[in-house]
N, C-alpha and C. Protein backbone atom coordinates (compact mmCIF):
# COMPACT_ATOMS: atom_id res chain seq x y z
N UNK A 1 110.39 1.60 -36.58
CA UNK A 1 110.88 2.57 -35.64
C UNK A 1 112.23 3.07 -36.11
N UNK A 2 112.51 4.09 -35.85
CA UNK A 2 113.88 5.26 -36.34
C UNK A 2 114.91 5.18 -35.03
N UNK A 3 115.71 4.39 -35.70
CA UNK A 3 116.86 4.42 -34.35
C UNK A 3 117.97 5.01 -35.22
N UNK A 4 118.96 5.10 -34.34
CA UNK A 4 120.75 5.83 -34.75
C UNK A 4 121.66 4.37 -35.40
N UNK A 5 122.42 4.59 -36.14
CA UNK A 5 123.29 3.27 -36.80
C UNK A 5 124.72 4.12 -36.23
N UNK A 6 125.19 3.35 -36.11
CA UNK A 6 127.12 4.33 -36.27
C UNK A 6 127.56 3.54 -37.54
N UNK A 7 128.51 4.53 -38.36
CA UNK A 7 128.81 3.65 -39.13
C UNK A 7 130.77 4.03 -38.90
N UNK A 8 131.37 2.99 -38.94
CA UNK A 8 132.83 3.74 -39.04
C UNK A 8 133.61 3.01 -40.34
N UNK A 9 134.41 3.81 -40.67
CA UNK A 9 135.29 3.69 -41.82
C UNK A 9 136.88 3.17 -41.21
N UNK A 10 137.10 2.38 -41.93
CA UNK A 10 137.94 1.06 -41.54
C UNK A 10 138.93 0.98 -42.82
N UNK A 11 140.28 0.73 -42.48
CA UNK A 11 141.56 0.08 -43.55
C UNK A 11 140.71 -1.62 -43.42
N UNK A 12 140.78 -1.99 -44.52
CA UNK A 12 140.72 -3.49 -45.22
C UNK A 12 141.71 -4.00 -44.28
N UNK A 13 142.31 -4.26 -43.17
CA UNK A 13 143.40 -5.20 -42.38
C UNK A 13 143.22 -5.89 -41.36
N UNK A 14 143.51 -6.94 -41.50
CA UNK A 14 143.25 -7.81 -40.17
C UNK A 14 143.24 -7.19 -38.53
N UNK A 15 142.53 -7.31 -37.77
CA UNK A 15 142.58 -6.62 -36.72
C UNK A 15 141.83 -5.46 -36.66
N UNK A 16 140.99 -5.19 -37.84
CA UNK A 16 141.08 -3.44 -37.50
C UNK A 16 138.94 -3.71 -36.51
N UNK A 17 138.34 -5.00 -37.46
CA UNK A 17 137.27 -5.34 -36.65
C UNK A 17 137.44 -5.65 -34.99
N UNK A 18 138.55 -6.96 -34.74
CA UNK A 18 138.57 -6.62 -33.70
C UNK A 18 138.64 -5.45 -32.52
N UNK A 19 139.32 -4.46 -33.42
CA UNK A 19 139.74 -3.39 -32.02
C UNK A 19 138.96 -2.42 -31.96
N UNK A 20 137.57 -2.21 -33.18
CA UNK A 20 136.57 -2.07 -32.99
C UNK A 20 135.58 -2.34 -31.69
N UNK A 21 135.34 -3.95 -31.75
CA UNK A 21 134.93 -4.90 -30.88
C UNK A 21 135.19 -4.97 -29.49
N UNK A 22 136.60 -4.15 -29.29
CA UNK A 22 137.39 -4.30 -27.89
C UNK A 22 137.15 -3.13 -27.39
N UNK A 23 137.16 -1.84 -28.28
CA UNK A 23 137.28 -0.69 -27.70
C UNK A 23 135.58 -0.38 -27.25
N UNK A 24 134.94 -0.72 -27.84
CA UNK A 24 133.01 -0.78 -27.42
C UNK A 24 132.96 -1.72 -25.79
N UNK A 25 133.71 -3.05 -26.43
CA UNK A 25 133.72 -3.92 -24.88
C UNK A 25 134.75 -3.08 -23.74
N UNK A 26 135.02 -2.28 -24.20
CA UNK A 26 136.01 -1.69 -23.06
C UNK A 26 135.04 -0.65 -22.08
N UNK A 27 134.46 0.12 -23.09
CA UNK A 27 133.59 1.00 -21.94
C UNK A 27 131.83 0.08 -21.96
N UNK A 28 132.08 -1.13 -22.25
CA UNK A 28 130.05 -1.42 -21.72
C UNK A 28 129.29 -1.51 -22.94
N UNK A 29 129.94 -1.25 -23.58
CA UNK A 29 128.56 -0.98 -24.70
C UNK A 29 128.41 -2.46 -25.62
N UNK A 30 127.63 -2.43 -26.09
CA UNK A 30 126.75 -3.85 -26.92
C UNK A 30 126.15 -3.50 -28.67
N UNK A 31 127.00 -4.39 -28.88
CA UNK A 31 126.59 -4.56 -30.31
C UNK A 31 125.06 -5.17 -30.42
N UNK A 32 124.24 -4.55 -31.21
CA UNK A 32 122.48 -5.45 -31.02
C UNK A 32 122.75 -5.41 -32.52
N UNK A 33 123.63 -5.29 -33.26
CA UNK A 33 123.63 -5.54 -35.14
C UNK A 33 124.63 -4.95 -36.01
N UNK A 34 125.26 -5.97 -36.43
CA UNK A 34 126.14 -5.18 -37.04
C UNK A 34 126.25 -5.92 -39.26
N UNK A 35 127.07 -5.12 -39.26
CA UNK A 35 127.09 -5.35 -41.32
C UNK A 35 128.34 -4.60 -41.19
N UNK A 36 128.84 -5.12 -42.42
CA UNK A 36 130.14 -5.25 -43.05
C UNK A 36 130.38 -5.24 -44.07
N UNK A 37 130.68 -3.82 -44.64
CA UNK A 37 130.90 -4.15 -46.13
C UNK A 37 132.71 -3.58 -46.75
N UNK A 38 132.78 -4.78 -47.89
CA UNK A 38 134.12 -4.06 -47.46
C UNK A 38 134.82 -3.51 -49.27
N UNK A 39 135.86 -3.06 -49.38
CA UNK A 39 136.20 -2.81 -50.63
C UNK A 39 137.65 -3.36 -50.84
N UNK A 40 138.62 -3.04 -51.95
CA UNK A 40 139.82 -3.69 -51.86
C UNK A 40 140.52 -2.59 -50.79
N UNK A 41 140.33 -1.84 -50.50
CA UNK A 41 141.29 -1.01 -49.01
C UNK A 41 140.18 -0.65 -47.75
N UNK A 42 139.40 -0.59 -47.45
CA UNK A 42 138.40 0.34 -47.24
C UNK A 42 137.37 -1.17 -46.93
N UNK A 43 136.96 -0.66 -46.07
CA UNK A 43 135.50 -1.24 -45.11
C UNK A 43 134.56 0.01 -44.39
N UNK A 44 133.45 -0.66 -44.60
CA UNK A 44 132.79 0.26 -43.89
C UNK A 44 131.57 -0.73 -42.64
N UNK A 45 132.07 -0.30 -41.58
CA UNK A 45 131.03 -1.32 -40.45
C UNK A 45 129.42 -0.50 -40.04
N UNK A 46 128.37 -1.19 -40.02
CA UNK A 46 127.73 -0.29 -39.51
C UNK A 46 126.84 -1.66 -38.86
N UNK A 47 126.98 -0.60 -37.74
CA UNK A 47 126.18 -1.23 -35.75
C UNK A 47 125.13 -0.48 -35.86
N UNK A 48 124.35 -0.96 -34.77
CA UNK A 48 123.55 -0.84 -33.77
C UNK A 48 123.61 -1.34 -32.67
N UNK A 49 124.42 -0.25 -31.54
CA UNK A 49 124.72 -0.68 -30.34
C UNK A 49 123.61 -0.11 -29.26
N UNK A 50 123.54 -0.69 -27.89
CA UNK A 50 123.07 -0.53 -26.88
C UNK A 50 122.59 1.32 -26.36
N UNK A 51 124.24 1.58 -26.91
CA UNK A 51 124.15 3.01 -26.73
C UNK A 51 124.92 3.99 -27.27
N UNK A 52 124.38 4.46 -28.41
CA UNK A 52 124.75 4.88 -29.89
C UNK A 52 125.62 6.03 -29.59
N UNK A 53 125.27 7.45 -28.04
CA UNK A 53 126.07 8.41 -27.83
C UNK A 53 127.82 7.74 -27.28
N UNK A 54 127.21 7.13 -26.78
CA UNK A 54 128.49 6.61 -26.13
C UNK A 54 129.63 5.65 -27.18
N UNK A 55 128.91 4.83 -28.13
CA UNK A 55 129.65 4.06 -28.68
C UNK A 55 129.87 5.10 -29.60
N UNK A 56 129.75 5.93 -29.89
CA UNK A 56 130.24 7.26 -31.37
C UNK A 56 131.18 7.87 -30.50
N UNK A 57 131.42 8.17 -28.89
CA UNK A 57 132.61 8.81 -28.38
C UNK A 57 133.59 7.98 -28.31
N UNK A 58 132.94 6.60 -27.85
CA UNK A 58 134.62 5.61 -27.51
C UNK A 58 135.00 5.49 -29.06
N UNK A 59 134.51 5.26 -29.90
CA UNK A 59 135.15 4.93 -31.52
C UNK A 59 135.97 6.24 -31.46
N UNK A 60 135.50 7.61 -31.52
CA UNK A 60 136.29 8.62 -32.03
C UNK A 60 137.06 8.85 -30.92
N UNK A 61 137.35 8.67 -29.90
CA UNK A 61 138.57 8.90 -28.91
C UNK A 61 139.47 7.38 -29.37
N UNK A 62 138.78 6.49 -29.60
CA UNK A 62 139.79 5.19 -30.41
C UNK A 62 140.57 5.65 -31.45
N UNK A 63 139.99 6.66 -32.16
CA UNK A 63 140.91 7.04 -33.66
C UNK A 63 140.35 6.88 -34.79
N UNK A 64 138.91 6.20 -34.81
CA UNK A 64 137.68 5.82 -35.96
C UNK A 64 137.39 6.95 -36.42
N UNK A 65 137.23 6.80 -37.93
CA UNK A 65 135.98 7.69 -38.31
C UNK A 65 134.36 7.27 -38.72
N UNK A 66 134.00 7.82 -37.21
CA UNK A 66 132.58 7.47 -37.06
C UNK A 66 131.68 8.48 -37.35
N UNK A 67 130.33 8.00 -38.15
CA UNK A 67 129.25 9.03 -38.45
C UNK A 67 128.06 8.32 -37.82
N UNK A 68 127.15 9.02 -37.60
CA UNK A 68 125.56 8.30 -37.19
C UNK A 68 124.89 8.60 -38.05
N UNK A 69 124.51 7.07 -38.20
CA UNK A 69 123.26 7.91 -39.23
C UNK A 69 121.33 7.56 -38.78
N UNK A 70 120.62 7.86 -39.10
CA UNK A 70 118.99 7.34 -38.74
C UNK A 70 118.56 6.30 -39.76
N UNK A 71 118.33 4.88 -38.88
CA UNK A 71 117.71 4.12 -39.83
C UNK A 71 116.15 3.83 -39.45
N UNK A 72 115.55 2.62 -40.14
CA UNK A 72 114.52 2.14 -39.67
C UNK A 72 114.44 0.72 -39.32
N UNK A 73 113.94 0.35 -38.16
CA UNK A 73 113.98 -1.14 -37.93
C UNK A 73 112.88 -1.86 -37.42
N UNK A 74 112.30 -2.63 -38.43
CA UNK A 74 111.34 -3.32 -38.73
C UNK A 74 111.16 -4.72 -38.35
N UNK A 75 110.27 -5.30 -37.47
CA UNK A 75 110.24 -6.54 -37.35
C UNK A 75 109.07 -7.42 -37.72
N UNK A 76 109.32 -8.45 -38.84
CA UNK A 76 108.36 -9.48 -39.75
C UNK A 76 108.77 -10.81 -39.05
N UNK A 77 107.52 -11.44 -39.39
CA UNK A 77 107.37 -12.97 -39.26
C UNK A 77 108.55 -13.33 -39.62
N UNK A 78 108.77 -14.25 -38.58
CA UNK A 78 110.30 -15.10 -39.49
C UNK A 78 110.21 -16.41 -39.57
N UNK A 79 109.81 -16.17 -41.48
CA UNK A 79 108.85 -17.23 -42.08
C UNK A 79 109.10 -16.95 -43.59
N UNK A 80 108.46 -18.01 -43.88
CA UNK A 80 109.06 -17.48 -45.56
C UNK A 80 108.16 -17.00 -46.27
N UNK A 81 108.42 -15.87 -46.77
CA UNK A 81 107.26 -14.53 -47.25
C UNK A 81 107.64 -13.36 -46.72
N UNK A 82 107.83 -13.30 -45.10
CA UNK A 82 108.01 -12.79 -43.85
C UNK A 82 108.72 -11.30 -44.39
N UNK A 83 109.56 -11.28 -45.20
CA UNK A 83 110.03 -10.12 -46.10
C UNK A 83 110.13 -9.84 -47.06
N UNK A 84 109.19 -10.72 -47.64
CA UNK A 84 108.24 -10.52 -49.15
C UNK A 84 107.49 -10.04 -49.08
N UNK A 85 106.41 -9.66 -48.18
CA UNK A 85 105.22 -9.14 -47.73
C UNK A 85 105.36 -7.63 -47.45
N UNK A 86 106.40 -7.77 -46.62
CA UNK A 86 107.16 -6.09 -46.62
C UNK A 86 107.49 -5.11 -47.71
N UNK A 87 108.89 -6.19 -48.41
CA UNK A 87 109.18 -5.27 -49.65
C UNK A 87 107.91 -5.08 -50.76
N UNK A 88 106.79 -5.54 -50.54
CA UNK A 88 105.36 -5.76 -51.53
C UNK A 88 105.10 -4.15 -51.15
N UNK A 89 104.92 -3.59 -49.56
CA UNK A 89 104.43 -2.62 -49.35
C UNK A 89 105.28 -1.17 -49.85
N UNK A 90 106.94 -1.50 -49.49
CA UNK A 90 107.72 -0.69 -50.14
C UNK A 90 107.65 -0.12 -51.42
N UNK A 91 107.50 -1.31 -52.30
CA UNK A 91 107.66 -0.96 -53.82
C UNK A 91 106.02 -0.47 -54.10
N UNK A 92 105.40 -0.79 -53.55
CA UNK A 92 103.99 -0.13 -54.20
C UNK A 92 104.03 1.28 -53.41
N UNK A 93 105.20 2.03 -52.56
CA UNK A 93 104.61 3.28 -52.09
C UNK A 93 105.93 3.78 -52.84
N UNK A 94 106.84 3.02 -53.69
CA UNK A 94 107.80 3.81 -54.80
C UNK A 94 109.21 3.84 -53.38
N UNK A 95 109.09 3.12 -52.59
CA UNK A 95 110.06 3.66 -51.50
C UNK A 95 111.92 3.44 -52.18
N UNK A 96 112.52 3.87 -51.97
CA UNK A 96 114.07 3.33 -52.35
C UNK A 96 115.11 3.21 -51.62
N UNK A 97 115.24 1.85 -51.39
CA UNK A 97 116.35 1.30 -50.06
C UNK A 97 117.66 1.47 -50.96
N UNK A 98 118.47 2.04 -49.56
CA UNK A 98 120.01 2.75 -50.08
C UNK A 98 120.44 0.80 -49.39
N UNK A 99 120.45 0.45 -48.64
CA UNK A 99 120.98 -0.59 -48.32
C UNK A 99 119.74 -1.19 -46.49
N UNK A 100 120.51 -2.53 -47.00
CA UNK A 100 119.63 -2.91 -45.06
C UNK A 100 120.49 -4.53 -45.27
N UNK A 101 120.19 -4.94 -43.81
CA UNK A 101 120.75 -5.72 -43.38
C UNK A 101 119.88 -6.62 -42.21
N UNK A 102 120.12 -7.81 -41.42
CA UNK A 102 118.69 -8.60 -40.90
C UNK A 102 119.63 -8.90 -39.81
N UNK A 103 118.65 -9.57 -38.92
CA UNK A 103 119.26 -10.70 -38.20
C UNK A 103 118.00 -11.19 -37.58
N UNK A 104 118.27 -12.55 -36.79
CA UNK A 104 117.04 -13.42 -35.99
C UNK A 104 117.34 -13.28 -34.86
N UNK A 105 116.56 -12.83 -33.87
CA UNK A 105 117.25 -12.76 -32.37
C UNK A 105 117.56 -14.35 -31.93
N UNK A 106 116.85 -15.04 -32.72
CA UNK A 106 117.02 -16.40 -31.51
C UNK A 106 115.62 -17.37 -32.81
N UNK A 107 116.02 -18.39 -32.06
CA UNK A 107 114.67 -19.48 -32.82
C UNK A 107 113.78 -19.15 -32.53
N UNK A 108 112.52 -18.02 -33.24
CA UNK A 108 111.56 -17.99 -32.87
C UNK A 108 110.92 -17.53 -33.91
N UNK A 109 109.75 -16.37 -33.60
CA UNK A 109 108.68 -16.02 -34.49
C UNK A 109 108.90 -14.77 -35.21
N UNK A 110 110.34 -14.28 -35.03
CA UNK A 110 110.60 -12.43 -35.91
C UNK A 110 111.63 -12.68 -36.23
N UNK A 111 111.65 -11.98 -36.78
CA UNK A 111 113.04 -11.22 -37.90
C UNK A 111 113.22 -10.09 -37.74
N UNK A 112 114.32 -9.47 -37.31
CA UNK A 112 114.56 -7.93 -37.66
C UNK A 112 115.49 -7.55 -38.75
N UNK A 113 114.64 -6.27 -39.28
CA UNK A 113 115.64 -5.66 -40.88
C UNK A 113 115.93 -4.32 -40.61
N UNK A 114 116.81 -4.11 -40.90
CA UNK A 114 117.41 -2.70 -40.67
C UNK A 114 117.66 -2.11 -41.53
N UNK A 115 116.65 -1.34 -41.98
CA UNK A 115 117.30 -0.25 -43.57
C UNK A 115 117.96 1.22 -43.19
N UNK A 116 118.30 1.98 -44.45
CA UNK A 116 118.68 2.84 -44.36
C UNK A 116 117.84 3.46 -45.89
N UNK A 117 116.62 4.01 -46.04
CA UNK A 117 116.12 4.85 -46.88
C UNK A 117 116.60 5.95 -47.68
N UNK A 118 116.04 6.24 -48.70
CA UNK A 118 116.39 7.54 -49.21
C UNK A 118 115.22 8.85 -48.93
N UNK A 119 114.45 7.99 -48.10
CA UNK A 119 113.50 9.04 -47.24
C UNK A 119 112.72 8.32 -46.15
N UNK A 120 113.10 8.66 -44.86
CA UNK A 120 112.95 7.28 -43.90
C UNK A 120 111.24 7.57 -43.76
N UNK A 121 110.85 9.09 -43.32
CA UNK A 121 109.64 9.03 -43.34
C UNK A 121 108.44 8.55 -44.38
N UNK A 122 108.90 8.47 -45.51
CA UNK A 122 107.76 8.17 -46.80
C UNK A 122 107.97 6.17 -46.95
N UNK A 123 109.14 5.95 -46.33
CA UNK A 123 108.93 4.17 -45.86
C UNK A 123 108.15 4.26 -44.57
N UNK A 124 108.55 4.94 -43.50
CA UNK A 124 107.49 5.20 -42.03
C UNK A 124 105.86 4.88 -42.83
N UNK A 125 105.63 6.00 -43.50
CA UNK A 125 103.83 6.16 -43.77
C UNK A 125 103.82 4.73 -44.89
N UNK A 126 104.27 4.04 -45.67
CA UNK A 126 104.36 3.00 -46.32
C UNK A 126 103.85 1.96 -45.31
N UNK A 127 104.69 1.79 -44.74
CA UNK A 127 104.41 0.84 -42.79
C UNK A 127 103.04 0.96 -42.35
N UNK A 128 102.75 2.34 -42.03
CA UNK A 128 101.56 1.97 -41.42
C UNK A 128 100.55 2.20 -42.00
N UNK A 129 100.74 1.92 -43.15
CA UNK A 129 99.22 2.03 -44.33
C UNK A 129 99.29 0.61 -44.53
């Protein structure tokens, strides 16, 4: 499924995640995934919150520079294979992941992965073939 990511651009400095974190908890909104990547000045965060219009206004009235972008988010057995089985279907439809990132909701039976494609629809028809 094709949901919205925010991604915002961040100074490398202590604090700058938290006030991220505070300014989302300030108006309601919920992190459901986040990644972190960072450089020697420069980070770049990218969420998936509760509610993607709203968390892209409180960041940019915070002072962030926030973009949205469309990813895809996929949920496999969470098991071992569980995203071996997946990337099997990717690479045989030629698909090319710009980046993705996971998490487990809890001890149980899924995994969720969150990519970001270089063509979300031609991974979409990959999926359901």
């Amino acid at each position: 499924m094709k949901v919205k990511q925010i991604s915002i651009f961040i100074e490398n400095k202590p604090g700058k995640l938290a006030s991220i974190c505070r300014a989302l908890a300030a108006d309601g909104i919920s992190i459901v995934a986040l990644s972190l990547a960072d450089t020697a000045d420069f980070g770049i965060v990218r969420m998936i919150v509760d509610d993607h219009v709203k968390g892209c206004s409180t960041l940019a009235a915070a002072g962030f520079a926030v973009r949205e972008t469309e990813v895809v988010v996929v949920t496999v057995p969470d098991r071992p294979g569980g995203m071996a089985d997946l990337m099997e279907r990717f690479d045989k439809a030629g698909v090319d992941i710009q980046y993705a990132y996971a998490y487990a909701p809890g001890a149980g039976d899924k995994a969720v992965l969150v990519f970001k494609f270089s063509d979300n629809e031609k991974a979409l028809t990959a999926l359901a073939g």
